[in-house]
Every structure is written in C-alpha cells, then in structure tokens.
Protein backbone atom coordinates (compact mmCIF):
# COMPACT_ATOMS: atom_id res chain seq x y z
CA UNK A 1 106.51 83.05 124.64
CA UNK A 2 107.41 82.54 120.87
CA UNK A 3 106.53 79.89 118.16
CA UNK A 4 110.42 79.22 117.90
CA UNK A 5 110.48 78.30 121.35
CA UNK A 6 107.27 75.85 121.03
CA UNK A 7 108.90 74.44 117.85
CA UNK A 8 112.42 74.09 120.02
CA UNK A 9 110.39 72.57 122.85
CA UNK A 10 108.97 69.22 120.40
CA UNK A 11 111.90 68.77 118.51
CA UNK A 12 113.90 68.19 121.58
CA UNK A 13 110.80 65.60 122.63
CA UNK A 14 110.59 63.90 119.25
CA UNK A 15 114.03 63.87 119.23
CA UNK A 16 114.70 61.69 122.37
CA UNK A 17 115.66 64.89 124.45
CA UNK A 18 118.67 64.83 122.85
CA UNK A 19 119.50 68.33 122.01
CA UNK A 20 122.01 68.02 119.82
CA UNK A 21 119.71 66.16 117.03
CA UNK A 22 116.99 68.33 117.96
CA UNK A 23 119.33 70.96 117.01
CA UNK A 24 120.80 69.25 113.95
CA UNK A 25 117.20 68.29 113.04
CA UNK A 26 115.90 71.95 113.22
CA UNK A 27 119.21 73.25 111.21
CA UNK A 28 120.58 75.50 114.30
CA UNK A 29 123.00 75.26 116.80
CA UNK A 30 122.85 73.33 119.72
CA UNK A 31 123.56 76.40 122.14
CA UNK A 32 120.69 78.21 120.92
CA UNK A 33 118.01 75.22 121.71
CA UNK A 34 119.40 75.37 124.94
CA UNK A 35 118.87 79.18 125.42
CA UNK A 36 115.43 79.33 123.62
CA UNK A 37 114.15 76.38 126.17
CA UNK A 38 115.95 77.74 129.53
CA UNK A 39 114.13 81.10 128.36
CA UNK A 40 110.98 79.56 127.79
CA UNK A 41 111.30 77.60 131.16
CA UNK A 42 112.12 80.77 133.33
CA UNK A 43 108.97 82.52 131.47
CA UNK A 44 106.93 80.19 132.55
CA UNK A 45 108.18 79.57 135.97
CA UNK A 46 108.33 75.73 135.00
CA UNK A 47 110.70 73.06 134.94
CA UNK A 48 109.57 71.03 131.93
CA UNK A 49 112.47 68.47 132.21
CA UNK A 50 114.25 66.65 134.95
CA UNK A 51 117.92 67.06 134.33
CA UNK A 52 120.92 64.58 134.93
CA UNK A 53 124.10 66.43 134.85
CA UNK A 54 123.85 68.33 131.18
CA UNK A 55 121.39 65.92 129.61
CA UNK A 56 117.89 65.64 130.08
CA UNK A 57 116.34 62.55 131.47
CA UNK A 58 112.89 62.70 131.60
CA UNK A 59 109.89 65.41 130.94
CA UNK A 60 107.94 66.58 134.14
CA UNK A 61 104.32 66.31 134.46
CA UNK A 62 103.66 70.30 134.83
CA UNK A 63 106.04 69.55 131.08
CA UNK A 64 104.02 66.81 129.81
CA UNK A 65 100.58 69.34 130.08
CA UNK A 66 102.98 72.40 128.69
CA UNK A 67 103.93 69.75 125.52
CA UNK A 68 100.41 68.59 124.88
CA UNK A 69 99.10 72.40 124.21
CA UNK A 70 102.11 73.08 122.34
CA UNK A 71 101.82 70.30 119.64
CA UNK A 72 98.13 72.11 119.37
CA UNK A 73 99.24 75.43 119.25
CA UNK A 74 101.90 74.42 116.48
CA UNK A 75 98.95 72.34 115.00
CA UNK A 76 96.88 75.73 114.79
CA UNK A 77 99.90 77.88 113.54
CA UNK A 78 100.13 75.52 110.73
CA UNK A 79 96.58 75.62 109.69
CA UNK A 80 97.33 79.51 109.86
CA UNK A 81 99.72 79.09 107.62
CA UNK A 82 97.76 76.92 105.22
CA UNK A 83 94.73 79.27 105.31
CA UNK A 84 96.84 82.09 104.33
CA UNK A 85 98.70 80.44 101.43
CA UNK A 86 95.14 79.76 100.36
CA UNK A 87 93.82 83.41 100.61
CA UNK A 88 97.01 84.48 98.97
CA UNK A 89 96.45 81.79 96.09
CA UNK A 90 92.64 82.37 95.75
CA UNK A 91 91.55 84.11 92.27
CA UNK A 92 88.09 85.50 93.34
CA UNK A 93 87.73 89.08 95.50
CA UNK A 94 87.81 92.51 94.66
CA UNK A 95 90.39 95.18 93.54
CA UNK A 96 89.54 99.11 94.14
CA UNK A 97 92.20 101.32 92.34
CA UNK A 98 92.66 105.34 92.69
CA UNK A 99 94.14 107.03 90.15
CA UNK A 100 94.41 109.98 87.44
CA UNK A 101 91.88 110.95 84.69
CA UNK A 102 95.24 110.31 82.11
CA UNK A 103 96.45 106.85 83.87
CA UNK A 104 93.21 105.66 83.73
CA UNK A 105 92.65 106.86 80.28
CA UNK A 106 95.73 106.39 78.32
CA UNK A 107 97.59 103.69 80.63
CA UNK A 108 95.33 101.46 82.40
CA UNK A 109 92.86 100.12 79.59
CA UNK A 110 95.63 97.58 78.06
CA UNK A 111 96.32 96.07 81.87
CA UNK A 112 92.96 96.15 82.97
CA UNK A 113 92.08 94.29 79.91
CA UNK A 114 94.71 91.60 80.56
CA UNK A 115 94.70 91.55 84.44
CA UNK A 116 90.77 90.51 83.33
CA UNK A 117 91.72 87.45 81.25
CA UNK A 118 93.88 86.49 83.83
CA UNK A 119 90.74 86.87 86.74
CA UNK A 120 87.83 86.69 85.29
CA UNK A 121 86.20 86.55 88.96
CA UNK A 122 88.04 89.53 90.60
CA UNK A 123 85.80 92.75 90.46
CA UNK A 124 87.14 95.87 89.69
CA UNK A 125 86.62 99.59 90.81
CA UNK A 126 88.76 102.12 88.98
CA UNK A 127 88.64 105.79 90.91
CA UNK A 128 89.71 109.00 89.53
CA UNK A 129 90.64 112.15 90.94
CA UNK A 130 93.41 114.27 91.84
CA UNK A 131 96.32 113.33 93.77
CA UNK A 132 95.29 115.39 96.56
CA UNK A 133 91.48 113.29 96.23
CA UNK A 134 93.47 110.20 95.62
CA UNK A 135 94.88 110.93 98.97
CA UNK A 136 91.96 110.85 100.99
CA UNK A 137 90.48 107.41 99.76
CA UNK A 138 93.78 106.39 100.95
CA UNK A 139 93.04 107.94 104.39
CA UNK A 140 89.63 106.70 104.00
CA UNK A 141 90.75 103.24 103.39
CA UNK A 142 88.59 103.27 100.39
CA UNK A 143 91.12 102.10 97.94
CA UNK A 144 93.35 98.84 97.50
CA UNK A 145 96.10 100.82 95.35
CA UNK A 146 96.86 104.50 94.04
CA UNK A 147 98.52 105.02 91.19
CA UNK A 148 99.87 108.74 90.67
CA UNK A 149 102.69 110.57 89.59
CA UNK A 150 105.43 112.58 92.22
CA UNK A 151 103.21 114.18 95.72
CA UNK A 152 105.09 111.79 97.63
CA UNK A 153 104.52 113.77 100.53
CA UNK A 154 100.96 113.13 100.03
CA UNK A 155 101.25 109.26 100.65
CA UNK A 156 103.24 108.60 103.31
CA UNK A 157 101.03 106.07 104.68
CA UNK A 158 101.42 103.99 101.00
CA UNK A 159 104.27 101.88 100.19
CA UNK A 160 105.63 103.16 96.33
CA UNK A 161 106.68 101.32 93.31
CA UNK A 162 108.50 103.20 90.70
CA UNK A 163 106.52 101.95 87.59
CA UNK A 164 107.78 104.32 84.55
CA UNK A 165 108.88 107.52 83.56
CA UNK A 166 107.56 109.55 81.03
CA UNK A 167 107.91 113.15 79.57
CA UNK A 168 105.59 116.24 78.27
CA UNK A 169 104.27 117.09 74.56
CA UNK A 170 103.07 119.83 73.05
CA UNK A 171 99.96 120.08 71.41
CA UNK A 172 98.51 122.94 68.87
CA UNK A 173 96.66 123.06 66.35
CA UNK A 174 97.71 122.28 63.06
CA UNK A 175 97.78 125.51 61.96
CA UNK A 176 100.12 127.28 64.87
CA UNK A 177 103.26 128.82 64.43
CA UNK A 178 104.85 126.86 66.67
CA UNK A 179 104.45 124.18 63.54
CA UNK A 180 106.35 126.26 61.51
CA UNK A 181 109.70 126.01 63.79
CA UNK A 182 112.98 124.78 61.55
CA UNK A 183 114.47 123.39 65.29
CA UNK A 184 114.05 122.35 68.40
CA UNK A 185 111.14 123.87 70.64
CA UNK A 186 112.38 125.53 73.71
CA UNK A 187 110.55 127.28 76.58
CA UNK A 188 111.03 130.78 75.40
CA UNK A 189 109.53 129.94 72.47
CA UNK A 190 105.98 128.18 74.78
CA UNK A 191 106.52 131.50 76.85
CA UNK A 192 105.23 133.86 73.84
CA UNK A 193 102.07 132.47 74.04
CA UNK A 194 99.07 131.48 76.51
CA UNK A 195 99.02 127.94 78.17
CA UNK A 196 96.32 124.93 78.71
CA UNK A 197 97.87 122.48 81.01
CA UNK A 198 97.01 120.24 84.26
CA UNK A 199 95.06 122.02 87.54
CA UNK A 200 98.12 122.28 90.03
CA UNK A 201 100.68 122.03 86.73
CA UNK A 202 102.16 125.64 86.96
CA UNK A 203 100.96 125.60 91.18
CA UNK A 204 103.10 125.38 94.88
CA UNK A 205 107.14 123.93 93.89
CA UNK A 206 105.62 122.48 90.68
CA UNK A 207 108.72 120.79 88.65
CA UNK A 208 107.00 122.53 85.18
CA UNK A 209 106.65 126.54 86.85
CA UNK A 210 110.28 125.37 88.32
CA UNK A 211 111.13 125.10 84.28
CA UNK A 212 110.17 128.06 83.23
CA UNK A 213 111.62 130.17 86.61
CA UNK A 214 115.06 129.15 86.31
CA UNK A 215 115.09 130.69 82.62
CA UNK A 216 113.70 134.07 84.15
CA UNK A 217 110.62 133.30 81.87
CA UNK A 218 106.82 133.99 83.66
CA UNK A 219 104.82 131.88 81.54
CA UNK A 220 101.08 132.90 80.70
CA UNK A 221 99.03 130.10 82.21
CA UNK A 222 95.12 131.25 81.01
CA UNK A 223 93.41 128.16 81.53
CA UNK A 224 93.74 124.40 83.69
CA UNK A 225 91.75 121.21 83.84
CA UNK A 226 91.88 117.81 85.47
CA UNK A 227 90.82 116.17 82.24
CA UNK A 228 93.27 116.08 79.41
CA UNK A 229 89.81 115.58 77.02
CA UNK A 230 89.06 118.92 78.35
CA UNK A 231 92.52 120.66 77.81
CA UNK A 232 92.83 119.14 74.37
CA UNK A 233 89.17 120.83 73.90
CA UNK A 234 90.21 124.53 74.63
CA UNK A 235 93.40 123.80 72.74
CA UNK A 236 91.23 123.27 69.54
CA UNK A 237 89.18 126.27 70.46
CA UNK A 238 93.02 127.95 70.14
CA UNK A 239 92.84 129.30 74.05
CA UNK A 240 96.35 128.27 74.41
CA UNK A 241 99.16 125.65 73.54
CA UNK A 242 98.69 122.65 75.77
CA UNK A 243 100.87 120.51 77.85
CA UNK A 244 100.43 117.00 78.20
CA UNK A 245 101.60 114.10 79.62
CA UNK A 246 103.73 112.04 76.58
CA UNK A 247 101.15 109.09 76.52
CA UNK A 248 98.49 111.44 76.32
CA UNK A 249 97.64 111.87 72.79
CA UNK A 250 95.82 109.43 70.56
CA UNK A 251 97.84 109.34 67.10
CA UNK A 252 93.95 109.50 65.06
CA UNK A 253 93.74 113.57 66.35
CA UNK A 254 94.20 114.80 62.87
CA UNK A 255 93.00 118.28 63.94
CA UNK A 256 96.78 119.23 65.96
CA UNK A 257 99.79 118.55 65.65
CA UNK A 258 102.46 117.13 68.46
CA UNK A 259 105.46 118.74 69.37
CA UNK A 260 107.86 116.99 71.07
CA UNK A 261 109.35 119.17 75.07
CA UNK A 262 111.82 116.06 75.68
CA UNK A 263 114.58 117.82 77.64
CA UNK A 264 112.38 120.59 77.94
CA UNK A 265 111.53 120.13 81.58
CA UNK A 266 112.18 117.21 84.29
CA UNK A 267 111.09 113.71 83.55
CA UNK A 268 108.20 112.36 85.64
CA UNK A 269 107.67 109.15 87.65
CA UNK A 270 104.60 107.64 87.98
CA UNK A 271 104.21 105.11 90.91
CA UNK A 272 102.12 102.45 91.99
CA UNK A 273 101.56 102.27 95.89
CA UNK A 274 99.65 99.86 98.56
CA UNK A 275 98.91 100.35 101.93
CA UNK A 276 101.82 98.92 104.59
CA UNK A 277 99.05 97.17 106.26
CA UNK A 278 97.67 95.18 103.25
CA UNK A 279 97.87 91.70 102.44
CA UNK A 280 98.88 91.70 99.20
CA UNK A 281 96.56 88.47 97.14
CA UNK A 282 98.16 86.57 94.21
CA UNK A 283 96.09 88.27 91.86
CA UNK A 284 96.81 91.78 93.77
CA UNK A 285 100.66 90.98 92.40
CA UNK A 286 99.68 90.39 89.28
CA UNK A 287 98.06 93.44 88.58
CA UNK A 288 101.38 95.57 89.71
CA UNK A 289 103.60 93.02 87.81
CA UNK A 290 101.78 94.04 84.79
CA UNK A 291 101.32 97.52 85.16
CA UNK A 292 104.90 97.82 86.32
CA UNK A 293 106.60 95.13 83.52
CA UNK A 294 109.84 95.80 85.02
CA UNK A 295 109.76 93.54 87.84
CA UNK A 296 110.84 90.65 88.68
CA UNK A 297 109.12 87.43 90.18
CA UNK A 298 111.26 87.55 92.68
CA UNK A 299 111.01 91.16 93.74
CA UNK A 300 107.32 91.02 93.52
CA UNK A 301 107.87 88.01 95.71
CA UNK A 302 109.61 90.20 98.12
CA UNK A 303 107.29 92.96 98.22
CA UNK A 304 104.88 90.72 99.73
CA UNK A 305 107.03 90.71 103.08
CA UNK A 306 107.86 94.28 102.70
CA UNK A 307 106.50 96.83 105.36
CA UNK A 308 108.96 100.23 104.53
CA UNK A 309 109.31 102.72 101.95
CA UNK A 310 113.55 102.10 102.40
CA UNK A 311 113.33 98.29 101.75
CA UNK A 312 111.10 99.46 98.77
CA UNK A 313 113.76 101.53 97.36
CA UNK A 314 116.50 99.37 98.46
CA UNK A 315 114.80 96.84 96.48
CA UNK A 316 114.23 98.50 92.98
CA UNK A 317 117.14 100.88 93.77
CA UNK A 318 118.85 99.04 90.35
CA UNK A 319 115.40 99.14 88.89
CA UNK A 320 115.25 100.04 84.41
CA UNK A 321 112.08 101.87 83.97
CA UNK A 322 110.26 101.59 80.75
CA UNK A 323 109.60 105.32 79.20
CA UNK A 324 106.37 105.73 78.14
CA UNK A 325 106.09 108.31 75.63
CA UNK A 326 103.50 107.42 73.37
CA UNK A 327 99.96 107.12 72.58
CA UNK A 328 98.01 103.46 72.86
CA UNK A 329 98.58 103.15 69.02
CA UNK A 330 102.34 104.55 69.10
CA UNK A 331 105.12 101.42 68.68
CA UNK A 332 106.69 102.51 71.79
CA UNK A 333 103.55 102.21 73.48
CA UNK A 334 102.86 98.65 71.92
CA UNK A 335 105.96 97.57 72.82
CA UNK A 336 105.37 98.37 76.55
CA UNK A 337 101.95 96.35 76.63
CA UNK A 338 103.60 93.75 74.77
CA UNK A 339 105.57 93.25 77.47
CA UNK A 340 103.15 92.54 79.75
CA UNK A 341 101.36 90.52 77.74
C-alpha cells in the first residue's frame, strides 16, 4: 500500500467518483487512477466501490471504513511533512565537524566566524586529525561532516562535495639558496636538499612521491608532522625545506621566505562530505554553502534529496572551483571569504 494510492483513493471520493476530475484534479492521467485504485483494491482483497458499467456508483461499507483511516493516515503524513519542514527550518542544534590541523587552521576560522553570526544558537565541535582518524569518527558516527583533501577510498560511506582546489609552496628560510634562484623552482632543484612535509606526504601512491618518481628523482624526506606549526618549526631550525599546502602560510612570517611549486606537482581537492543517511538542517546547508561559495541555491537545494556519490558528481560535474592559494591576509584569500560573506 502507498501514499499515492491513499491520495488516488480521496480524490476520486471528493471528486464525486468521477475519475476523470479526480484525475484532472490530481494533474495525472485518468488511466493511472484507475490502475493505482484496482491495485490498491486487489491488495487489500476489497471492493471499495460498487461499479455500474465503467463508472462508479457508490462506495461500499468495507470502503467507507478503508476511506475514513485513509483521510487520517493522509492527515498524519501531512503533519509529517510539516514537522519536518520545521526541523529542517529550525536554527538551534548542534554541528560536529572532522577535519585537518591546516583546514581548521588556515580555512575554517573566516566560515566558522560567519556560519556563527548567522546561528548564534547552533553549537559547534571542530575535530582534527588525520584523514585516516577522520575516518573513524565517520565510522563511529561521531561527526556531522568531514572535511579533507583526496583518500576517497577512505569515505565511501560519505557523500563528497568538491569545495576548492589548491596547490603546494615552498618554504625556507630567508637565507637559503633556494632564494637565490634567477627562475623557476623545479623538483631537481627541492631534490638537492632534505625535506619537512605532511605525515603520509611522500607515503603509499602519494600524488607528491608520484612527482618526484616520474623525474627518476628519490627525494630526501628527513622529517614529517601532522601540524604545519610544527613543520614550519623544524624548517626555521633549517632541518629541511618544507612543503605546504598554498593557504598555509601567514604573510606576517618575516623569518622565511615563500617559494611558489605551482605546476610543480598535481593540484589538490579538498572536499566537504556528509553521511548518506543524514538529514541535512537549514543551517547544516548553510555551513557547506559557505565553505564551498561555489554553489548554488539550487544545487544545495538538491543535495538535500541526494543519497549517491554519482548524482553528487552528476550534479557539480560543471562545477568552477575557487583556488585557494593564499594565506588569510593574501587578496586571493580575501576575495574567497568575501564571497561568502
């Protein structure tokens, strides 16, 4: 038994048992009221009409009982319905977010900031880890959204917004050689000396070790944090040029200098994903709409309803990402946040 078929069933009543203005009435075809109430009849094992030729006459009583619990079902479905547009519309609740030491330092301060002017009554818990830690508060259910870059394989159970690209820097100190270049850094010149970079970085099918292989170099990776505070620490201490993420690097470092590895090796994607079995709140929308600026109200609309990782794609498939490729106080940077604003 379906809704539809209820919904068939009292149009055709409050219609005079006339089909055809039940049907014109509910914006269908005649034929299909028809089917949907012979099917509903035969699942029921009831005749809920008596029937003179091809019209009906009258409703039976075992149809009169089957009509009364159907206006109340309907009744119920509605309040459903009104309940849920509620939930959906209410500003108050809570919002637990999993993501990287750099997202949450570099990225997220500016959209947390305005995602709280927008709900001042909406708690927030901000996570960090790895992806691979990230992972298991998804598992765990512990966590509302991730927000990571590439390891899709790691969250299959998520449903993934592309949110922006972004590319590496180079960091030294001011003093390094490598400030001294009269062109364009390449990766033979990073393979001549040691290198700081992310735990996992230069690990497995890594797109950065996947750099450096195809151009027969074996780079001389001495030291690797989680914490790009930490990497910029032993780059000061002059363990080894570092390799950052682009909006890693705060423009008041006056200590090292930033070179720039666009081109240098594959641009990265970071996401933002939510579990397929969420409901997804007003205010839950807001927060991807601003960390992803890209979208549309009417593809964040649709995401709502959306319960694969191929509609997802399908959907942004034409999708512009914003590059982000500079620090918090960099104008490319403002002029991301600005558009969220």
């Amino acid at each position: 038994m379906k809704l539809q078929q209820l919904k068939y069933l009292l149009a055709i009543v409050d219609n005079g048992l006339n089909i055809t203005a039940a049907a014109e009435k509910l914006f269908t075809s005649q034929p299909g009221v028809s089917k949907q109430l012979k099917l509903l009849e035969e699942e029921l094992g009831l005749q809920l009409f008596v029937r003179k030729g091809k019209s009906l006459g009258s409703v039976t009583p075992a149809g009169e009982q089957v009509i009364e619990r159907a206006r109340l079902i309907m009744e119920e479905a509605e309040n459903i319905r009104s309940l849920a547009a509620d939930f959906y519309h209410e500003e108050e609740g809570t919002l637990s977010i999993a993501t990287t030491h750099t997202q949450a330092r570099y990225v997220l301060p500016e959209v947390i900031r305005k995602f709280r002017e927008n709900y001042p009554k909406v708690n927030l818990n901000l996570h960090q880890g790895t992806s691979e830690q990230i992972a298991d508060m998804v598992t765990a259910n512990d966590i509302d959204f991730a927000i990571a870059t590439g390891s899709h394989e790691l969250f299959r159970d998520l449903l993934l917004v592309p949110s922006y690209h972004w590319d590496r820097k180079i960091i030294v100190p001011n003093d390094h050689p490598l400030t001294q270049l009269k062109r364009e850094l390449s990766l033979e010149d990073l393979a001549q000396y040691p290198l700081v970079s992310y735990v996992f970085s230069f690990g497995g099918q890594s797109s950065l070790k996947q750099a450096f292989t195809e151009k027969g170099l074996d780079p001389d990776v001495v030291f690797t944090a989680r914490d790009i505070d930490v990497i910029k620490t032993y780059v000061r201490m002059g363990l080894g040029v570092g390799i950052i993420a682009g909006m890693a690097n705060d423009d008041n470092e006056q200590d090292m200098t930033t070179l720039p590895a666009t081109g240098l090796f594959p641009r990265s994607t970071t996401w933002i994903g939510f579990r397929k079995d969420i409901v997804l709140r007003r205010y839950m929308l807001e927060f991807v709409r601003l960390f992803a600026p890209h979208i549309t109200s009417d593809q964040l609309e649709k995401t709502r309803h959306i319960r694969s990782q191929a509609e997802i794609d399908k959907l942004f498939s034409d999708a512009h990402l914003p590059t982000l490729n500079e620090s918090p106080s960099g104008n490319k940077k403002r002029t991301l946040l600005q558009s969220i604003a």
